[in-house]
PDB file of N, CA and C in Angstrom:
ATOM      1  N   UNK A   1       4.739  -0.857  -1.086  1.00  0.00           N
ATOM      2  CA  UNK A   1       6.023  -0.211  -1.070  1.00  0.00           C
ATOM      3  C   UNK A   1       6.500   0.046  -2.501  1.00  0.00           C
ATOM      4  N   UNK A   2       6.279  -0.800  -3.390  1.00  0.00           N
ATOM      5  CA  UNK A   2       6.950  -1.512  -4.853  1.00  0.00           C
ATOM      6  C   UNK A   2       6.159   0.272  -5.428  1.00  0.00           C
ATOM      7  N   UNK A   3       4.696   0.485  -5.444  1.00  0.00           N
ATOM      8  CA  UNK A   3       4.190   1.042  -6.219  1.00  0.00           C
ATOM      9  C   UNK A   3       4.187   2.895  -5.343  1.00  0.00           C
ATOM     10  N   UNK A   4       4.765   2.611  -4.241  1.00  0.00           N
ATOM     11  CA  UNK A   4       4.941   4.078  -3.710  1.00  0.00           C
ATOM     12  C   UNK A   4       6.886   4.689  -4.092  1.00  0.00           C
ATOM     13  N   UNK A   5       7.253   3.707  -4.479  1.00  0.00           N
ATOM     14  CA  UNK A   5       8.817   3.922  -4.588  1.00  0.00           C
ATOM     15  C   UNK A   5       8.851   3.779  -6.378  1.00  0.00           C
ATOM     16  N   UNK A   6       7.801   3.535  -6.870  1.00  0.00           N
ATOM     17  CA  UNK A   6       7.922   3.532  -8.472  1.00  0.00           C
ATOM     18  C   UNK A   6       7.172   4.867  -9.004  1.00  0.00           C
ATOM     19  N   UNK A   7       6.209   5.384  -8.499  1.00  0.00           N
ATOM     20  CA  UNK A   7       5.688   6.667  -8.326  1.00  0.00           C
ATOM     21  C   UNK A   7       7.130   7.478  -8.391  1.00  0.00           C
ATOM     22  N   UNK A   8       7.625   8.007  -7.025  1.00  0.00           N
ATOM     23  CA  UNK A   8       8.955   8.607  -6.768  1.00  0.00           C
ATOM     24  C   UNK A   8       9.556   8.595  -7.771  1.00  0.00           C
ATOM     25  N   UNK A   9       9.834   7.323  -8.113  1.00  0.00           N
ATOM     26  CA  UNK A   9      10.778   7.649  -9.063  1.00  0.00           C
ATOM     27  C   UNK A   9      10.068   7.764 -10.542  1.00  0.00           C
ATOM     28  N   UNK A  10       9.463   7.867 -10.664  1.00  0.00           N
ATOM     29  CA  UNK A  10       8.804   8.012 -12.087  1.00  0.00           C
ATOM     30  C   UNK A  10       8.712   6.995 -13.364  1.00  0.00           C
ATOM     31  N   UNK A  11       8.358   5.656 -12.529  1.00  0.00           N
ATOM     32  CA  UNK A  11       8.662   4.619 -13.322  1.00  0.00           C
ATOM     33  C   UNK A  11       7.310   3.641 -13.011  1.00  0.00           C
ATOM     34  N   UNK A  12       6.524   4.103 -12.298  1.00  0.00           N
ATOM     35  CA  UNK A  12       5.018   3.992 -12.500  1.00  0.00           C
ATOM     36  C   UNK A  12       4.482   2.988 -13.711  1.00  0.00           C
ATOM     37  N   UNK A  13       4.514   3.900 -14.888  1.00  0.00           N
ATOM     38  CA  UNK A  13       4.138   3.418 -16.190  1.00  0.00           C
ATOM     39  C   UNK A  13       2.097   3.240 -15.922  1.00  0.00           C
ATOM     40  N   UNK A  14       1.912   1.807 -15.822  1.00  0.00           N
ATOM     41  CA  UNK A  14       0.485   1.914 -16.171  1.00  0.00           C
ATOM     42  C   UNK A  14      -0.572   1.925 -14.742  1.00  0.00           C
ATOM     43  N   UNK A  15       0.141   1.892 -13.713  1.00  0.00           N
ATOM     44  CA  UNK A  15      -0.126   1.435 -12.360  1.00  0.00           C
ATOM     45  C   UNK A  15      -0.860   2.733 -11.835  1.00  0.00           C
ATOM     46  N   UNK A  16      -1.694   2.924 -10.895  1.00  0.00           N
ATOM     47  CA  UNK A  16      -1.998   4.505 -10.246  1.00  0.00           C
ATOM     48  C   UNK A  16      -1.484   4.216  -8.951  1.00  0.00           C
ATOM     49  N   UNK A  17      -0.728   5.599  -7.979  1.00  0.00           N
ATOM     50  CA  UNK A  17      -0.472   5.168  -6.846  1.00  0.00           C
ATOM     51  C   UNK A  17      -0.674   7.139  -6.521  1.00  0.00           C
ATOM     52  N   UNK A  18      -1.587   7.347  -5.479  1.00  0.00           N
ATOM     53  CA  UNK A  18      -2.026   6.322  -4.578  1.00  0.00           C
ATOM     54  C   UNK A  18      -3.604   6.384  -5.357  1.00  0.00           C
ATOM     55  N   UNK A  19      -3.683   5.143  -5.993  1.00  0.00           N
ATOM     56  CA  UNK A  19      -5.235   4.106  -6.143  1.00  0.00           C
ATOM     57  C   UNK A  19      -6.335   4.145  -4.954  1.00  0.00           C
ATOM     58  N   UNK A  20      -7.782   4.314  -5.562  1.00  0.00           N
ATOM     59  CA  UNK A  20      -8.620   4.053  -4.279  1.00  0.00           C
ATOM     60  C   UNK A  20      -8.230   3.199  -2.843  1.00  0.00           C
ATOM     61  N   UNK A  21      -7.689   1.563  -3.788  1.00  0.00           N
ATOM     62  CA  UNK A  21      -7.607   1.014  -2.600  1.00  0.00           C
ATOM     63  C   UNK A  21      -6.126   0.978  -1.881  1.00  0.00           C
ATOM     64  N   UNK A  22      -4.904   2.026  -2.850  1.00  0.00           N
ATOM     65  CA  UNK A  22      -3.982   2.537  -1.513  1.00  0.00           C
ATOM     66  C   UNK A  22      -4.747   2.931  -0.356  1.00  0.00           C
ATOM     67  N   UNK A  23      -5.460   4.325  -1.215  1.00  0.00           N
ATOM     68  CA  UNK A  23      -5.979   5.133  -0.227  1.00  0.00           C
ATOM     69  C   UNK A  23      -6.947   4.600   0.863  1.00  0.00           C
ATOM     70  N   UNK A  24      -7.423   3.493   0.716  1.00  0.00           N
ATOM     71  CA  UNK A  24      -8.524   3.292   1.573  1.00  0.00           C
ATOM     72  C   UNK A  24      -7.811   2.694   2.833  1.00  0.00           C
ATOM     73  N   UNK A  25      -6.586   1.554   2.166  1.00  0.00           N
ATOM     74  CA  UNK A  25      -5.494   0.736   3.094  1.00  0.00           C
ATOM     75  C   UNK A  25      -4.901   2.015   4.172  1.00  0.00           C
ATOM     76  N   UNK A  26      -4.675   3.014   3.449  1.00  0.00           N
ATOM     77  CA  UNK A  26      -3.874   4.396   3.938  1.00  0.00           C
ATOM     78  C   UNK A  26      -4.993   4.921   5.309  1.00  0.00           C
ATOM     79  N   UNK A  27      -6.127   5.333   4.634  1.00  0.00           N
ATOM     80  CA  UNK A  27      -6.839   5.516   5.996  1.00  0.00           C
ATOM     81  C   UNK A  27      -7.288   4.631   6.974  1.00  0.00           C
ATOM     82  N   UNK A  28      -7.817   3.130   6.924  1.00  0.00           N
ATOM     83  CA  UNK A  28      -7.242   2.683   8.040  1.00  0.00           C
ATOM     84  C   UNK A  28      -6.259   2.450   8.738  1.00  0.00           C
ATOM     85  N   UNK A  29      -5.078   2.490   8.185  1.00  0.00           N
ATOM     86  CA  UNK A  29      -3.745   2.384   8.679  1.00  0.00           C
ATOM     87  C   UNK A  29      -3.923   3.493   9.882  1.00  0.00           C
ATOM     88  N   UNK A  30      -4.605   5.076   9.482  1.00  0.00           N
ATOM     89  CA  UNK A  30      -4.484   6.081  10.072  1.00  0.00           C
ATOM     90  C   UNK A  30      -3.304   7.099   9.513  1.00  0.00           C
ATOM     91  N   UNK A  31      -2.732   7.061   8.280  1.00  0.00           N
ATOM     92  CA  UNK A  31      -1.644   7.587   7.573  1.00  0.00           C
ATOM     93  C   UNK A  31      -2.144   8.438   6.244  1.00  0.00           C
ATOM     94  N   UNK A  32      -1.353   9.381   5.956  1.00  0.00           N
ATOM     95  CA  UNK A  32      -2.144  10.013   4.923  1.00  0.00           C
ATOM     96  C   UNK A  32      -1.080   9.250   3.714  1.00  0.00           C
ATOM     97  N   UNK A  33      -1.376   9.680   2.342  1.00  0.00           N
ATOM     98  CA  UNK A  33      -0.835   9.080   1.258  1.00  0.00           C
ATOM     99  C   UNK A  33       0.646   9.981   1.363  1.00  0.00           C
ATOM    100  N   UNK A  34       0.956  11.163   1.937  1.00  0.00           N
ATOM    101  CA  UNK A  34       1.997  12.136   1.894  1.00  0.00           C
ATOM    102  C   UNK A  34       2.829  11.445   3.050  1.00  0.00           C
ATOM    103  N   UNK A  35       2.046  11.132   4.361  1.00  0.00           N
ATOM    104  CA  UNK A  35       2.644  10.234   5.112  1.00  0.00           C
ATOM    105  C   UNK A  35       3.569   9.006   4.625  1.00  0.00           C
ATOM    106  N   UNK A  36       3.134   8.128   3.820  1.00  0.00           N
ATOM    107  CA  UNK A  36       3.577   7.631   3.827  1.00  0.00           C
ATOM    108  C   UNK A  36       4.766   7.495   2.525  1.00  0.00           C
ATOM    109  N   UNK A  37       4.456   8.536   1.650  1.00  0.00           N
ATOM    110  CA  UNK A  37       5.086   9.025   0.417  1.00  0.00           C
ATOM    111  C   UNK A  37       6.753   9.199   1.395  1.00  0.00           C
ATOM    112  N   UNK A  38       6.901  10.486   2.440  1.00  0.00           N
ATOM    113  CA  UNK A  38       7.720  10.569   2.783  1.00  0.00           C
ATOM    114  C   UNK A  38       8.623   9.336   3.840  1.00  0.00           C
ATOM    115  N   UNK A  39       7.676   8.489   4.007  1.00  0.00           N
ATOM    116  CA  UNK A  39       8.498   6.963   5.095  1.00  0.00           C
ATOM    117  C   UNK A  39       9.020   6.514   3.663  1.00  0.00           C
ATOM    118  N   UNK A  40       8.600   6.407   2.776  1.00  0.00           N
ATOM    119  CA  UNK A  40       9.325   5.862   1.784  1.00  0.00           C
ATOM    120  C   UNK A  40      10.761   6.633   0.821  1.00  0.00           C
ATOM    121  N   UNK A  41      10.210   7.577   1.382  1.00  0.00           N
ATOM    122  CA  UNK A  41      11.877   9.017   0.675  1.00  0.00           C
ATOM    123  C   UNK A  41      12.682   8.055   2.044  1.00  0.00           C
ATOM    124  N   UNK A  42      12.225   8.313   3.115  1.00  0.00           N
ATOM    125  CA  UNK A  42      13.336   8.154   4.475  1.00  0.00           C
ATOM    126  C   UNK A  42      13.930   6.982   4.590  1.00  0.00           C
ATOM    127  N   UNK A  43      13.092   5.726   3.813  1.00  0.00           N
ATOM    128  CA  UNK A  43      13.508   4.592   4.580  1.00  0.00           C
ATOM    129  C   UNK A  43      13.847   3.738   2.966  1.00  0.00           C
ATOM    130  N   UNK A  44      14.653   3.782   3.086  1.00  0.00           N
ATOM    131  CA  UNK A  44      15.231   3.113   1.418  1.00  0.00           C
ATOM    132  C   UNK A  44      14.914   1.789   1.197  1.00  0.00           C
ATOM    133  N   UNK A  45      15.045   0.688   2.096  1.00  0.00           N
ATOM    134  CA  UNK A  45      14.969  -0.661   1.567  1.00  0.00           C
ATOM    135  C   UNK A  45      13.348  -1.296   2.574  1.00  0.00           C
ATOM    136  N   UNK A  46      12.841  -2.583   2.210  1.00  0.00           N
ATOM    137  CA  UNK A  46      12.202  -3.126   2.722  1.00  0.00           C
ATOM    138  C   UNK A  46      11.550  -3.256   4.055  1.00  0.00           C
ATOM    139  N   UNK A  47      13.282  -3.698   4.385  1.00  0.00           N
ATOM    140  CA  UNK A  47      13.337  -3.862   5.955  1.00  0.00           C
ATOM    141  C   UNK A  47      13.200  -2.426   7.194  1.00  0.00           C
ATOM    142  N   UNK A  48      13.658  -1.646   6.773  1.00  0.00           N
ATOM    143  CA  UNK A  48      13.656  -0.217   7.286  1.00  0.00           C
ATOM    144  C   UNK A  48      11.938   0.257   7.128  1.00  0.00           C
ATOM    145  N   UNK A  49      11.355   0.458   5.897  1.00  0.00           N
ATOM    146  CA  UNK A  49       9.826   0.825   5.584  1.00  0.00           C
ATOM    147  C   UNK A  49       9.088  -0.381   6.952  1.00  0.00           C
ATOM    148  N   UNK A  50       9.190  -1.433   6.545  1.00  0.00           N
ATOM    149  CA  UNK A  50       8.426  -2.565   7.599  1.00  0.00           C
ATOM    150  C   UNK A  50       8.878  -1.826   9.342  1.00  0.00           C
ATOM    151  N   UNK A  51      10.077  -1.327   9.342  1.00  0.00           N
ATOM    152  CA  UNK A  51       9.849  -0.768  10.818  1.00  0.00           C
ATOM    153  C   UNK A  51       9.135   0.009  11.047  1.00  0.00           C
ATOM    154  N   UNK A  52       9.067   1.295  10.203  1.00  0.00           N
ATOM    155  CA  UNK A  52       8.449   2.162  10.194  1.00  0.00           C
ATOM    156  C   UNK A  52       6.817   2.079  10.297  1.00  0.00           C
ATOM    157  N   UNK A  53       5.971   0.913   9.484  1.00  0.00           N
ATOM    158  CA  UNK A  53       5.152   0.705   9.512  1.00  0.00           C
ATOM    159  C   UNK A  53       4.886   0.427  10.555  1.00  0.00           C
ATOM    160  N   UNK A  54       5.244  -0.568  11.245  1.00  0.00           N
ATOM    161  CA  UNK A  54       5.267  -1.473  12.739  1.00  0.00           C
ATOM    162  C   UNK A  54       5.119  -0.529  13.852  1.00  0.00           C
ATOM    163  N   UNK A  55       6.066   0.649  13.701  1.00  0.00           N
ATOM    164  CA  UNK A  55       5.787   1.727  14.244  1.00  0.00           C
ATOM    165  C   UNK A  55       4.683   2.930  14.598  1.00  0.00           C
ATOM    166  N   UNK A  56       4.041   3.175  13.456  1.00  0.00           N
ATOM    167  CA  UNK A  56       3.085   3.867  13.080  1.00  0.00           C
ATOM    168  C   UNK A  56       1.929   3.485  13.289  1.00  0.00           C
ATOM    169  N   UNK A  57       1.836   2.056  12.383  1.00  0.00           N
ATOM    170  CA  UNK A  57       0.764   1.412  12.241  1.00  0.00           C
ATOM    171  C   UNK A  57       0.470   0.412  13.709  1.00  0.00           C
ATOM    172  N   UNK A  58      -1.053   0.530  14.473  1.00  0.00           N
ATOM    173  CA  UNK A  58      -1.324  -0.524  15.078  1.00  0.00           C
ATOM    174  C   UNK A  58      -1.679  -1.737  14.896  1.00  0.00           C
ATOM    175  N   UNK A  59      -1.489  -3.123  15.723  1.00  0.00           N
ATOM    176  CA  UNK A  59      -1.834  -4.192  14.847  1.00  0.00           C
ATOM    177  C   UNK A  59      -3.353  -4.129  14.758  1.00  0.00           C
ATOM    178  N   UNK A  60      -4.299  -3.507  15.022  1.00  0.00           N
ATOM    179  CA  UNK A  60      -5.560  -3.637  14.870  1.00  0.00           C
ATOM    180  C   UNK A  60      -6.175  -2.621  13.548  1.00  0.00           C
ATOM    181  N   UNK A  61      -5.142  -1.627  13.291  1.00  0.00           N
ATOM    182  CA  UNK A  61      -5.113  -0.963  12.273  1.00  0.00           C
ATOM    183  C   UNK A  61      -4.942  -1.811  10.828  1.00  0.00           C
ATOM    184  N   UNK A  62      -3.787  -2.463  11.351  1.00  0.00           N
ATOM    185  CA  UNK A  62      -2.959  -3.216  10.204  1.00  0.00           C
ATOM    186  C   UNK A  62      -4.199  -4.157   9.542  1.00  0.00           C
ATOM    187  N   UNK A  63      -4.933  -4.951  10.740  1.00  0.00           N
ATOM    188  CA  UNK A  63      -5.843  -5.772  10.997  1.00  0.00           C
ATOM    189  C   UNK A  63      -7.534  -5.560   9.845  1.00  0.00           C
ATOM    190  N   UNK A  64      -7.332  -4.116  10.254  1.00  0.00           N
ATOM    191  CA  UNK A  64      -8.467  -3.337   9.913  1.00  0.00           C
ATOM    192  C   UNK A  64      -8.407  -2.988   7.996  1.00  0.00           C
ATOM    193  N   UNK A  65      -7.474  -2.918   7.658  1.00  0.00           N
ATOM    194  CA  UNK A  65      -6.883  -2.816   6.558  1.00  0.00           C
ATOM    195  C   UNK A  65      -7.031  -4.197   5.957  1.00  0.00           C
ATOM    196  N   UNK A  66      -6.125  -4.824   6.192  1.00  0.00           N
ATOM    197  CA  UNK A  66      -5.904  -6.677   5.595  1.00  0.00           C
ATOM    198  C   UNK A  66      -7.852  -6.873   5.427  1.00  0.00           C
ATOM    199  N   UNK A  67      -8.587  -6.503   6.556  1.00  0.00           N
ATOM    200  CA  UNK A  67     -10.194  -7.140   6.762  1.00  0.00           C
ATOM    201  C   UNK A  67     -10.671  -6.763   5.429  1.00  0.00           C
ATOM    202  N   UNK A  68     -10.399  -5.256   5.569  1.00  0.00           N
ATOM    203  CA  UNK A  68     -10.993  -4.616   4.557  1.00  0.00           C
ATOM    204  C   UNK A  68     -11.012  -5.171   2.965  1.00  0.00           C
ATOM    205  N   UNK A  69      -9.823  -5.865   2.575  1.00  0.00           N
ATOM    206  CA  UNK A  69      -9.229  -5.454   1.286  1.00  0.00           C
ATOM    207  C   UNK A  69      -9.704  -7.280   0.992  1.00  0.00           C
ATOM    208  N   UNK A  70      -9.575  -8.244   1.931  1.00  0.00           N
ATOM    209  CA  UNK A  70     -10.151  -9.604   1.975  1.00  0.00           C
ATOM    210  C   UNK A  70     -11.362  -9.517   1.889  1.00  0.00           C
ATOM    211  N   UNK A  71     -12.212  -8.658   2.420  1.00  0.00           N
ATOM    212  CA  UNK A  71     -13.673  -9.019   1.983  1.00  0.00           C
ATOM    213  C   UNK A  71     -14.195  -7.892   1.191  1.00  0.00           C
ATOM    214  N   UNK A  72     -14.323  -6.455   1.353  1.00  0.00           N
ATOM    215  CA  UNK A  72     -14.852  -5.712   0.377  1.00  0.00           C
ATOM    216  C   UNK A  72     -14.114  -5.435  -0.746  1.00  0.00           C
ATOM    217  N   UNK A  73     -12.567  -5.714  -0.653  1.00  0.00           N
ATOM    218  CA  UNK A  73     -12.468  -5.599  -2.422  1.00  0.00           C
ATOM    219  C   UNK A  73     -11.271  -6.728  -2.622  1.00  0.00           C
ATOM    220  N   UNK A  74     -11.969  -8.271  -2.839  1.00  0.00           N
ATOM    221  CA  UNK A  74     -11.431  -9.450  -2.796  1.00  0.00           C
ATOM    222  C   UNK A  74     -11.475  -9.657  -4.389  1.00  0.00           C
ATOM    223  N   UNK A  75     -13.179  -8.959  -5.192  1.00  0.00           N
ATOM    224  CA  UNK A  75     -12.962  -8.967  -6.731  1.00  0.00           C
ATOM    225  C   UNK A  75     -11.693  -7.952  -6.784  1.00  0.00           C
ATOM    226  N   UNK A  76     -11.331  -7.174  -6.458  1.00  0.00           N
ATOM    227  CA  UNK A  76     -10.496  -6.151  -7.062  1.00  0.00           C
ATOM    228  C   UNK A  76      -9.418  -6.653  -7.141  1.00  0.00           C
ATOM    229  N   UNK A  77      -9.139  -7.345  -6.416  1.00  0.00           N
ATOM    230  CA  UNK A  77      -7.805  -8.391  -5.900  1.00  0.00           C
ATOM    231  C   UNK A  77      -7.892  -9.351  -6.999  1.00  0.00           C
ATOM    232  N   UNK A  78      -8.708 -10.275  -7.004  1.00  0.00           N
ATOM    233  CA  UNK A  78      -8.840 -11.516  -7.749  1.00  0.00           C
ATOM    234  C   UNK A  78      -8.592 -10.600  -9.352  1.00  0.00           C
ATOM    235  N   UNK A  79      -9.224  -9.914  -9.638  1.00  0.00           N
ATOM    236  CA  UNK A  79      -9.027  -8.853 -11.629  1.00  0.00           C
ATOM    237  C   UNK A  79      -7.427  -8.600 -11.537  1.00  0.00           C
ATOM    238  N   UNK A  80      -6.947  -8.035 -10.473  1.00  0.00           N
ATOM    239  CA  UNK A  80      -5.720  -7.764 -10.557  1.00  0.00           C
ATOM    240  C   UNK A  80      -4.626  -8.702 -10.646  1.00  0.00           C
ATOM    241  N   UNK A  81      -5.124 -10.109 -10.130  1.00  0.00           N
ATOM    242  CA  UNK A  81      -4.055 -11.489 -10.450  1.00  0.00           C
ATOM    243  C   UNK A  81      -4.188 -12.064 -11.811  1.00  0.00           C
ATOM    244  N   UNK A  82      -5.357 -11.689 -11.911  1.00  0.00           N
ATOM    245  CA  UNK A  82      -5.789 -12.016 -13.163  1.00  0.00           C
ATOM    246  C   UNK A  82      -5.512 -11.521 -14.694  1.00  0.00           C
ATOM    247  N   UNK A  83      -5.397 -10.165 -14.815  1.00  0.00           N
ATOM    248  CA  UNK A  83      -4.694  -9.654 -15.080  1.00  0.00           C
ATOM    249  C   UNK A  83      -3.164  -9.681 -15.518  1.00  0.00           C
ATOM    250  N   UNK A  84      -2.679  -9.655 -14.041  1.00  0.00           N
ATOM    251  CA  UNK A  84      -1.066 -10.227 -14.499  1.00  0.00           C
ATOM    252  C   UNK A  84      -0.838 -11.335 -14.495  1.00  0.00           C
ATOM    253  N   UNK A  85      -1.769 -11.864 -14.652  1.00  0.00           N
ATOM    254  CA  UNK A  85      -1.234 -13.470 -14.987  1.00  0.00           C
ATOM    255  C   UNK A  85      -1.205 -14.513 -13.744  1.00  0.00           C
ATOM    256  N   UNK A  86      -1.387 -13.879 -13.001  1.00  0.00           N
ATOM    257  CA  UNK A  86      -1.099 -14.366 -11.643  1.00  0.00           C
ATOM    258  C   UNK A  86      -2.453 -15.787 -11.030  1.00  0.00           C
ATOM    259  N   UNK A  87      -3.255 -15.475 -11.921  1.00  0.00           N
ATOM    260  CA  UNK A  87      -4.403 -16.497 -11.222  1.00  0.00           C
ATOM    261  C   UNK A  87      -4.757 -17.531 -12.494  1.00  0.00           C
TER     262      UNK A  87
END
């Protein structure tokens, strides 16, 4: 959400959105990156986007996504905590 609403507004800075692995999260979801560009113009805060998702998205979709990003790109994950400091 953080990096599709910092895009918009043009405050991005060093981040890419939408990144391979938006995009990859994006097509299992079943959503295009414009799809979801505009749930984020429509739905201003947190709680509103999470409906929307809930909506859109199936839990086996959601499922399919989370699988994805835990096992085929778990280094990409782990560089990126790492990175910010986070690990």
């Amino acid at each position: 959400f953080d990096k599709a609403r910092a895009a918009a507004g043009g405050t991005i800075y060093d981040y890419v959105y939408p990144c391979p692995m938006d995009r990859g999260v994006f097509q299992r979801w079943g959503v295009t990156p414009e799809d979801f560009d505009r749930a984020i113009q429509d739905h201003v805060d947190d709680d509103a986007i999470l409906r929307w998702a809930e909506s859109h998205i199936s839990d086996s979709a959601a499922k399919a996504a989370n699988d994805w990003l835990l096992t085929e790109k778990v280094e990409n994950l782990d560089r990126q905590d790492r990175e910010e400091g986070v690990a």
